[in-house]
PDB file of N, CA and C in Angstrom:
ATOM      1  N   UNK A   1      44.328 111.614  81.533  1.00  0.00           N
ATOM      2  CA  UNK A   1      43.772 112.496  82.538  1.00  0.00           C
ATOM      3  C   UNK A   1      43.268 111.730  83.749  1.00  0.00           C
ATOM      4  N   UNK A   2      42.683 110.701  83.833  1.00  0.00           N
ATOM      5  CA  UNK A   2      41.944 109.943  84.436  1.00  0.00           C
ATOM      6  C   UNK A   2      43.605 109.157  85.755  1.00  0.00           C
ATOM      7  N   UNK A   3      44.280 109.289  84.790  1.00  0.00           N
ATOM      8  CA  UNK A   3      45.865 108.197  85.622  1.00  0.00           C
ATOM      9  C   UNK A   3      46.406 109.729  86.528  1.00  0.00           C
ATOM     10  N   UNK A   4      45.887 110.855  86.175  1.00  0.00           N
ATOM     11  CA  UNK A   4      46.152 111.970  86.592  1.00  0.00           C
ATOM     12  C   UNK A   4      45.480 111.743  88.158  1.00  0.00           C
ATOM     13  N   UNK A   5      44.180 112.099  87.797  1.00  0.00           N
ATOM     14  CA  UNK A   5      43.602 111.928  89.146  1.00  0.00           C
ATOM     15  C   UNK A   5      43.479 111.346  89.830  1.00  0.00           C
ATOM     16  N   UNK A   6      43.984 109.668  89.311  1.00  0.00           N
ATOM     17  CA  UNK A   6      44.008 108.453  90.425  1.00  0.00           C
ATOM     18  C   UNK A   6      45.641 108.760  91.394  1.00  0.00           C
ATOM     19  N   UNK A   7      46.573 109.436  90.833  1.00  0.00           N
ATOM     20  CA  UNK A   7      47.488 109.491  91.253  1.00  0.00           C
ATOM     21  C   UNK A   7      47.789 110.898  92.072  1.00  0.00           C
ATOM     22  N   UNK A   8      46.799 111.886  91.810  1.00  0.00           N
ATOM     23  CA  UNK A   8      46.690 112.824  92.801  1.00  0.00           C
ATOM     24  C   UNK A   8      45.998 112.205  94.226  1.00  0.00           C
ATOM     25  N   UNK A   9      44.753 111.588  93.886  1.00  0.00           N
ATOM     26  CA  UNK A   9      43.918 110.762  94.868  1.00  0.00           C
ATOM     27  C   UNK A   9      44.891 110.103  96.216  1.00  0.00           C
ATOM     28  N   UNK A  10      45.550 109.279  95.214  1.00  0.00           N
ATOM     29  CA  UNK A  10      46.882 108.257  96.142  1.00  0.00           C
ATOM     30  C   UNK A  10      47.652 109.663  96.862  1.00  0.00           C
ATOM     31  N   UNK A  11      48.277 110.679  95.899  1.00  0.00           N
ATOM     32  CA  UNK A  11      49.011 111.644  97.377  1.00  0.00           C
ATOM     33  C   UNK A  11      48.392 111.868  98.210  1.00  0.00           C
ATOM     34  N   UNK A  12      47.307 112.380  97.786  1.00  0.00           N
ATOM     35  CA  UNK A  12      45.902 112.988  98.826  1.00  0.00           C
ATOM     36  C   UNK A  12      45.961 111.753  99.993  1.00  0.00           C
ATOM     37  N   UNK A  13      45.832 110.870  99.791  1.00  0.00           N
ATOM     38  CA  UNK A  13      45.508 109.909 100.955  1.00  0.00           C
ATOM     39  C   UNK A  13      46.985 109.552 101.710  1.00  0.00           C
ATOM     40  N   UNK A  14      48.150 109.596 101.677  1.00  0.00           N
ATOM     41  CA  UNK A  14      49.081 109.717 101.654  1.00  0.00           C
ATOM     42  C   UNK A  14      49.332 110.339 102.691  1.00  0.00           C
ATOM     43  N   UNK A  15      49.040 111.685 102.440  1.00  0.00           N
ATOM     44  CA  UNK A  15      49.359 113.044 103.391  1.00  0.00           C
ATOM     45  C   UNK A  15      48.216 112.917 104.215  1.00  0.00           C
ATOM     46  N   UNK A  16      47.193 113.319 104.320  1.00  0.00           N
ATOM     47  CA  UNK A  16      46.141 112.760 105.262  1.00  0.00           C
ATOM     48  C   UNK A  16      46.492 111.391 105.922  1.00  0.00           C
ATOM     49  N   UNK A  17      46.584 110.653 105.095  1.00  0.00           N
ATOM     50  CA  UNK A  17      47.476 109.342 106.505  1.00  0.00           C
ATOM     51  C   UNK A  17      48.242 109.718 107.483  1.00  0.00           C
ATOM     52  N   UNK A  18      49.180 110.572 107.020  1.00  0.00           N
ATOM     53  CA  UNK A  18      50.202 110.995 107.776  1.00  0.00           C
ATOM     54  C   UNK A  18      49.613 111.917 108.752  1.00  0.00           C
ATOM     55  N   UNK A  19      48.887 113.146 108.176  1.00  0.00           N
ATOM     56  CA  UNK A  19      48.025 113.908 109.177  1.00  0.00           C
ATOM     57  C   UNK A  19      47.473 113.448 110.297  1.00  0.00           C
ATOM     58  N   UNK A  20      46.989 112.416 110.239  1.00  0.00           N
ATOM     59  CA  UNK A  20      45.689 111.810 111.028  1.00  0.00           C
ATOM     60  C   UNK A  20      46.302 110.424 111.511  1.00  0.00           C
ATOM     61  N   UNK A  21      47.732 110.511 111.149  1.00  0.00           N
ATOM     62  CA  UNK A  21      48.288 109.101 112.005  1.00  0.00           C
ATOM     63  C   UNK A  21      47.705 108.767 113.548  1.00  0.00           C
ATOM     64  N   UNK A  22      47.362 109.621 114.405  1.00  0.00           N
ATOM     65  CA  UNK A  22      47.259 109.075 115.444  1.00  0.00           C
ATOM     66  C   UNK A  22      45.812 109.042 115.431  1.00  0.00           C
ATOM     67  N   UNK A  23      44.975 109.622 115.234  1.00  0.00           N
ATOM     68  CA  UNK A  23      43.559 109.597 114.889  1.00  0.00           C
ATOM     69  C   UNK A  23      43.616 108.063 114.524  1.00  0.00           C
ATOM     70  N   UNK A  24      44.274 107.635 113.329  1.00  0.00           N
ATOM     71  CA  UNK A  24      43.319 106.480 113.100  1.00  0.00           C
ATOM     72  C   UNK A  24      43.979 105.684 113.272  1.00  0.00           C
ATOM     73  N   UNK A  25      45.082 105.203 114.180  1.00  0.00           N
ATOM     74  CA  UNK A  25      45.614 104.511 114.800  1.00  0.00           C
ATOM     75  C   UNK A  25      44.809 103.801 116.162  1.00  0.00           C
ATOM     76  N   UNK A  26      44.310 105.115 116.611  1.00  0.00           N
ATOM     77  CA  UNK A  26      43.459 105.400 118.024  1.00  0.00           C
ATOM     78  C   UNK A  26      42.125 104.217 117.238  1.00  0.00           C
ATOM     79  N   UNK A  27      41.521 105.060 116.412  1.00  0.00           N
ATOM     80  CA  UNK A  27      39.874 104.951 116.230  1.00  0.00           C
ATOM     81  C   UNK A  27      40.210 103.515 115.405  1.00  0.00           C
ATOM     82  N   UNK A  28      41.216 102.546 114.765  1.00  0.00           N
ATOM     83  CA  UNK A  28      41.000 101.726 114.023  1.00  0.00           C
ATOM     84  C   UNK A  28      40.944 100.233 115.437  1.00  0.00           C
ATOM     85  N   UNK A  29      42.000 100.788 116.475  1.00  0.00           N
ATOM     86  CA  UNK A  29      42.217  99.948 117.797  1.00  0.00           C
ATOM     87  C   UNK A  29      40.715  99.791 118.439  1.00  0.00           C
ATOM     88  N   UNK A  30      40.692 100.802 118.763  1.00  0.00           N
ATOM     89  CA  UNK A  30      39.542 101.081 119.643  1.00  0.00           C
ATOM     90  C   UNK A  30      38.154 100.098 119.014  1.00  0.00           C
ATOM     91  N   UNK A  31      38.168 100.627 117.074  1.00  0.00           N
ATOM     92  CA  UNK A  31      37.014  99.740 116.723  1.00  0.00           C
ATOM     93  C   UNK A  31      37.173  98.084 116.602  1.00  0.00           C
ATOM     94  N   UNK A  32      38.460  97.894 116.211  1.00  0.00           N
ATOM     95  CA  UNK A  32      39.101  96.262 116.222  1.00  0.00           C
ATOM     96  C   UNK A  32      38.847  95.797 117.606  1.00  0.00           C
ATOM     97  N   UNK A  33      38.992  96.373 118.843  1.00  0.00           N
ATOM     98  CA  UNK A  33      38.631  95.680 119.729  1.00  0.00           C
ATOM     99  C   UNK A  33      37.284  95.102 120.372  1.00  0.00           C
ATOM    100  N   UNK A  34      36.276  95.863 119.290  1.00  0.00           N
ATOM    101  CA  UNK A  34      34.913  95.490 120.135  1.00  0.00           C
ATOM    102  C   UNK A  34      34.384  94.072 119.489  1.00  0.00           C
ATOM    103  N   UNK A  35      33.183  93.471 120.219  1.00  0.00           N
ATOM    104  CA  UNK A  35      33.628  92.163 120.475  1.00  0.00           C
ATOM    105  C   UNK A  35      31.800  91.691 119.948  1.00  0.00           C
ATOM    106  N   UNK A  36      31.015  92.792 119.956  1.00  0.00           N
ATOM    107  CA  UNK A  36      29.697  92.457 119.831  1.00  0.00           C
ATOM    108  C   UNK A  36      29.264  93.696 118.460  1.00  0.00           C
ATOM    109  N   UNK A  37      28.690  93.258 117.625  1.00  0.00           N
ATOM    110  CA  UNK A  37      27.744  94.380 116.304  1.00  0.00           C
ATOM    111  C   UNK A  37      27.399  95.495 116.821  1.00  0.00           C
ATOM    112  N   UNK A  38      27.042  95.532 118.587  1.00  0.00           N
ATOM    113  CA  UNK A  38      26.310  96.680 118.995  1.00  0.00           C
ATOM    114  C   UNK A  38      27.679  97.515 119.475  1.00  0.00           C
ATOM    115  N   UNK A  39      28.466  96.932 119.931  1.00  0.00           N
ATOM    116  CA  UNK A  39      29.626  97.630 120.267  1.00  0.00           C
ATOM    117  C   UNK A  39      30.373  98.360 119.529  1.00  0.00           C
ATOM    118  N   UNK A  40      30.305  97.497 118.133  1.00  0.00           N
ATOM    119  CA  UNK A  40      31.373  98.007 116.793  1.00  0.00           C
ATOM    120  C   UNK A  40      30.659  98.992 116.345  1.00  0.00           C
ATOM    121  N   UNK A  41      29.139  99.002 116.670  1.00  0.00           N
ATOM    122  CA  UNK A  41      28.819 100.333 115.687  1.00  0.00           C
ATOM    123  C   UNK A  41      28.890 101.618 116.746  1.00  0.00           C
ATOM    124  N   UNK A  42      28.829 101.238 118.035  1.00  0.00           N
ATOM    125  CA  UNK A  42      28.269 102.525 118.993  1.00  0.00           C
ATOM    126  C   UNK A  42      30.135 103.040 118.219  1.00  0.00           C
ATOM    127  N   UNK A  43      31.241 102.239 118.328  1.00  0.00           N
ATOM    128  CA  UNK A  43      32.548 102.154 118.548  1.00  0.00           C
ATOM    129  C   UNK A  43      32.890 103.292 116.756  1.00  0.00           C
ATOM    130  N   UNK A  44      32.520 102.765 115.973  1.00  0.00           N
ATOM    131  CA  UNK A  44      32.519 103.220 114.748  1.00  0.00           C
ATOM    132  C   UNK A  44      32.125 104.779 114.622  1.00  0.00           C
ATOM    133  N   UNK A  45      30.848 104.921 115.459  1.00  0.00           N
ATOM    134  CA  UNK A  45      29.813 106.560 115.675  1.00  0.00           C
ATOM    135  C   UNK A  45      30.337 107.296 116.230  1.00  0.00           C
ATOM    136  N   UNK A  46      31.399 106.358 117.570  1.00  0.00           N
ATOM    137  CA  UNK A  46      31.767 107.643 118.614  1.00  0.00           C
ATOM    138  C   UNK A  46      33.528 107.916 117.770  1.00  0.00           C
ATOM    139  N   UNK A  47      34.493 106.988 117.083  1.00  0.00           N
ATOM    140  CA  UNK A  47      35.481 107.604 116.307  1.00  0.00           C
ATOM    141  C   UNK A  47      34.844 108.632 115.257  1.00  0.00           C
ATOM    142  N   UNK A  48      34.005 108.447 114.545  1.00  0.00           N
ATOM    143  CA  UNK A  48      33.630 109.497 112.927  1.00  0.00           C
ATOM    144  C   UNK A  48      33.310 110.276 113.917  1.00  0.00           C
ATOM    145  N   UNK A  49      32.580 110.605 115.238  1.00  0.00           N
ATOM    146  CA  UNK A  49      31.802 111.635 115.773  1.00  0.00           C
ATOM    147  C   UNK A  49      32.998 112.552 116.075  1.00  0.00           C
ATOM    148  N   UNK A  50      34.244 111.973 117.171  1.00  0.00           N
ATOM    149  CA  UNK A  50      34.954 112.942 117.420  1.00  0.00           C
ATOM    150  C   UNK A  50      35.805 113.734 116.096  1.00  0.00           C
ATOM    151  N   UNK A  51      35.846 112.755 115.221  1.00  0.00           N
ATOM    152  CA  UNK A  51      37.057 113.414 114.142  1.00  0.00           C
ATOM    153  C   UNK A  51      36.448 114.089 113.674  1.00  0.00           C
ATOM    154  N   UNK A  52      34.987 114.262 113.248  1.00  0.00           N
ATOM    155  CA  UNK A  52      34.023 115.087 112.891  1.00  0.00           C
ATOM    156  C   UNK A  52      34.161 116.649 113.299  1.00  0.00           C
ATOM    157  N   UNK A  53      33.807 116.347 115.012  1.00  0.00           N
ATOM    158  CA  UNK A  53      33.797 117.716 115.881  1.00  0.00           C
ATOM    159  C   UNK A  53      35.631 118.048 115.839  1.00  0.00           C
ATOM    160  N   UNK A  54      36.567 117.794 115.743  1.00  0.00           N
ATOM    161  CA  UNK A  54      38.118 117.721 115.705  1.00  0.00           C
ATOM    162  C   UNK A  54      38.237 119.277 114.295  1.00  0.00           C
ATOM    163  N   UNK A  55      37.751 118.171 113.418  1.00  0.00           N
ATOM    164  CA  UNK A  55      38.363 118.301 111.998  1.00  0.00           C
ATOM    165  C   UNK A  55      37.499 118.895 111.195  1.00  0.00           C
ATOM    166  N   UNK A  56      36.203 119.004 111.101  1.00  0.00           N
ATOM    167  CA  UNK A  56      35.412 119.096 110.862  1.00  0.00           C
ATOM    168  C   UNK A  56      34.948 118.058 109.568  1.00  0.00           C
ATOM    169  N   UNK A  57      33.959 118.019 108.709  1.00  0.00           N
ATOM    170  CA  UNK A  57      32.965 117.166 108.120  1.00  0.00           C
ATOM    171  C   UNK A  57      33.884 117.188 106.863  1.00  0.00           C
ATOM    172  N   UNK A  58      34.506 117.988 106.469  1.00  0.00           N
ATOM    173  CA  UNK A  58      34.914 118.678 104.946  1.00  0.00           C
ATOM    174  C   UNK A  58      35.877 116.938 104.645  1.00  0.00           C
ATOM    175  N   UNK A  59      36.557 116.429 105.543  1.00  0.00           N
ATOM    176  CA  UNK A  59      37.324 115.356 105.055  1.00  0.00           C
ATOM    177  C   UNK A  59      37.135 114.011 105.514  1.00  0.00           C
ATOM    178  N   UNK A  60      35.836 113.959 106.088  1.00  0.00           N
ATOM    179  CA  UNK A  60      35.629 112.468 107.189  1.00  0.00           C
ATOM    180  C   UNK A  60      35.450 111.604 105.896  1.00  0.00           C
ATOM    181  N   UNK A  61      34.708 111.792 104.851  1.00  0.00           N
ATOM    182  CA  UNK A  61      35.053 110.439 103.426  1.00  0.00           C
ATOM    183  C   UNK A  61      36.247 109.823 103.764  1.00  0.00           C
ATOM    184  N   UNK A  62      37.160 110.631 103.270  1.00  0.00           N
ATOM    185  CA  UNK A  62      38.619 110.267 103.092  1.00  0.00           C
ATOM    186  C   UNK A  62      39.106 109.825 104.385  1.00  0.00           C
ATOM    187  N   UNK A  63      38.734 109.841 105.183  1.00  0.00           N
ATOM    188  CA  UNK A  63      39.307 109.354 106.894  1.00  0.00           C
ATOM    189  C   UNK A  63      38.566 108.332 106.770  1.00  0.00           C
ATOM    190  N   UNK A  64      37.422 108.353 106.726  1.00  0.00           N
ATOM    191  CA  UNK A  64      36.720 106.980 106.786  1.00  0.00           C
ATOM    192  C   UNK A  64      37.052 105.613 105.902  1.00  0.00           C
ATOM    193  N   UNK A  65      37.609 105.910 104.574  1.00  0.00           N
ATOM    194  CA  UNK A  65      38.210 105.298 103.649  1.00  0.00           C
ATOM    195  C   UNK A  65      39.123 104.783 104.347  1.00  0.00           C
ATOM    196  N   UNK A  66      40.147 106.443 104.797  1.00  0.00           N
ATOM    197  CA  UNK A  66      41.524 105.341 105.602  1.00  0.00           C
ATOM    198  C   UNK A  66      41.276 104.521 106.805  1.00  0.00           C
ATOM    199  N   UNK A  67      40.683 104.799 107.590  1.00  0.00           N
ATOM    200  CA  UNK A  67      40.246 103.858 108.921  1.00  0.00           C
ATOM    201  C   UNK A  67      39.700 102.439 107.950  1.00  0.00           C
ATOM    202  N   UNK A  68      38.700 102.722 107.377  1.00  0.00           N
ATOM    203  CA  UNK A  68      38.825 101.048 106.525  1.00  0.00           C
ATOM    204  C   UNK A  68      40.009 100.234 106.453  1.00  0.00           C
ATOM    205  N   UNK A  69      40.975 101.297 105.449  1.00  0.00           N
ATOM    206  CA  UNK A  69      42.363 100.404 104.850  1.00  0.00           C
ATOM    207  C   UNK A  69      42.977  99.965 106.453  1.00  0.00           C
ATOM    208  N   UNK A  70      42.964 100.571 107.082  1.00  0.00           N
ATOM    209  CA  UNK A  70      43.821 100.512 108.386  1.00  0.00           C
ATOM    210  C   UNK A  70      43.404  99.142 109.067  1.00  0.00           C
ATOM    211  N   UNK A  71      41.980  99.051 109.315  1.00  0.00           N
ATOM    212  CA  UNK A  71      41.011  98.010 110.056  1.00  0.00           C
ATOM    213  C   UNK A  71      41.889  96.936 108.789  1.00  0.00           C
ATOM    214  N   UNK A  72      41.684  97.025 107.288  1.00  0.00           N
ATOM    215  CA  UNK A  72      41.980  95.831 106.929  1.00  0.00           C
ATOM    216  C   UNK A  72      43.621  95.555 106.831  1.00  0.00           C
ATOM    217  N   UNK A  73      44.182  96.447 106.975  1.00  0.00           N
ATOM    218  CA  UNK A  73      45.327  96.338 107.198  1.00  0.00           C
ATOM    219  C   UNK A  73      45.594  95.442 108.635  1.00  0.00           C
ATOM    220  N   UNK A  74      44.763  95.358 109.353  1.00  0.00           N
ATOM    221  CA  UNK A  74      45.089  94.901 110.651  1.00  0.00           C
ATOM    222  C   UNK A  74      44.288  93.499 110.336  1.00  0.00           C
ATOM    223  N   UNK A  75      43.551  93.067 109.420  1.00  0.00           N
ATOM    224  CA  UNK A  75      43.311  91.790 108.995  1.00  0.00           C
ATOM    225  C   UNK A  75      41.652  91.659 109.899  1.00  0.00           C
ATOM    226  N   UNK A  76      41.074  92.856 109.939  1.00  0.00           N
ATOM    227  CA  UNK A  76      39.765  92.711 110.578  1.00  0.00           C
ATOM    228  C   UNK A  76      38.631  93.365 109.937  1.00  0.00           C
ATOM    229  N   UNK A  77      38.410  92.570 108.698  1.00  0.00           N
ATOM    230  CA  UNK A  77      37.743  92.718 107.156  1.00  0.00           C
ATOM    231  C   UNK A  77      36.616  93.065 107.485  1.00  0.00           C
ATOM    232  N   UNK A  78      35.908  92.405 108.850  1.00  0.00           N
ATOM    233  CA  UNK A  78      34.322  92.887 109.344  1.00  0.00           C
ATOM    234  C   UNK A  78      34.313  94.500 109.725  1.00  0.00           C
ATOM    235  N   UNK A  79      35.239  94.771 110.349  1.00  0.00           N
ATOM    236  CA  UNK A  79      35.370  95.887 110.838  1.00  0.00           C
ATOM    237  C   UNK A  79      34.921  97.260 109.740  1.00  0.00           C
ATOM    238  N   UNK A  80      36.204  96.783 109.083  1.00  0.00           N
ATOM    239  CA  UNK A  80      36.524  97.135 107.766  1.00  0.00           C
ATOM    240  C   UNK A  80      35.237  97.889 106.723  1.00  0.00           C
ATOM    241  N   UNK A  81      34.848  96.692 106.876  1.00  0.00           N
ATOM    242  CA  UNK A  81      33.477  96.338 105.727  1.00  0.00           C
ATOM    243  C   UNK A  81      32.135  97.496 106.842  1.00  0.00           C
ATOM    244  N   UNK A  82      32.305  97.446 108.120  1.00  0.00           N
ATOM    245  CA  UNK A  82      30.946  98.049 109.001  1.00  0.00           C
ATOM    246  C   UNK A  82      31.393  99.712 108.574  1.00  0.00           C
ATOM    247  N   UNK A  83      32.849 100.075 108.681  1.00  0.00           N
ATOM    248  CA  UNK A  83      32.954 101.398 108.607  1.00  0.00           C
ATOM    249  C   UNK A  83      32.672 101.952 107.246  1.00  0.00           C
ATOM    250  N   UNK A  84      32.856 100.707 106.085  1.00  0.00           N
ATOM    251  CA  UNK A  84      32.065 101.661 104.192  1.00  0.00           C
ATOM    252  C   UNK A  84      30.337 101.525 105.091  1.00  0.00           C
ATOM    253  N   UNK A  85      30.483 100.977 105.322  1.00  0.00           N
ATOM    254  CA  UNK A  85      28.568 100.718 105.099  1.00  0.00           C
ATOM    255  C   UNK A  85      28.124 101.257 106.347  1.00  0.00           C
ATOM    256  N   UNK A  86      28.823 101.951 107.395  1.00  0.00           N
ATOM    257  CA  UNK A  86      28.069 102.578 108.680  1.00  0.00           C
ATOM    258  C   UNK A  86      27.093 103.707 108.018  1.00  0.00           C
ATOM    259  N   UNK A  87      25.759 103.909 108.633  1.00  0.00           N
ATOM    260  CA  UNK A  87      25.382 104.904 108.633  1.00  0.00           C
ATOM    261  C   UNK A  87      24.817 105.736 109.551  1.00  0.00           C
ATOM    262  N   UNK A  88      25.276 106.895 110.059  1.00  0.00           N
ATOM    263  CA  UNK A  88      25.218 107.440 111.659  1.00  0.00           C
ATOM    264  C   UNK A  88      23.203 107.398 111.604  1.00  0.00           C
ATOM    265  N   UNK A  89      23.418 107.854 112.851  1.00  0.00           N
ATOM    266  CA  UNK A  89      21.653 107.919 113.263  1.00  0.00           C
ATOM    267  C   UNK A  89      21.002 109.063 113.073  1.00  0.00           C
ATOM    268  N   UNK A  90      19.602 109.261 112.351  1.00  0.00           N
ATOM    269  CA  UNK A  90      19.270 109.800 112.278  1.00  0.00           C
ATOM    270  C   UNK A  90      18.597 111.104 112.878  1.00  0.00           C
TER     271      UNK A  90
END
């Protein structure tokens, strides 16, 4: 059951990749390019913010997951690592 849901999980992310190809194509560039901690996070707040208001809240986990894989896919592990552990402002 458990190989069940890891392998529904993987389509799930799959199709949402595909969904949101340009989304996080956009938001993984945009955050890879900033150059200072203060930049990467304003950079990190203002991608989750728009896909947020876009898409609404119901799937930003799973976007945020993929913008990770994407950042490390592009070999920019800091990036990567700021978008699990961002937490917007209170």
């Amino acid at each position: 059951m458990i190989r069940g849901r890891k392998s529904r999980h993987v389509a799930d992310k799959q199709q949402y990749r595909s969904t949101y190809v340009v989304e996080l194509a956009r938001g993984s560039s945009y955050i890879a390019s900033t150059l200072s901690p203060e930049s990467l996070h304003a950079a990190i707040a203002e991608v989750l913010r728009d896909f947020t208001l876009q898409y609404g809240a119901d799937t930003l986990a799973l976007f945020r997951e993929l913008l990770a894989e994407s950042l490390e896919d592009r070999g920019n592990h800091r990036a990567a690592q700021a978008v699990c552990d961002f937490e917007p402002p209170r």
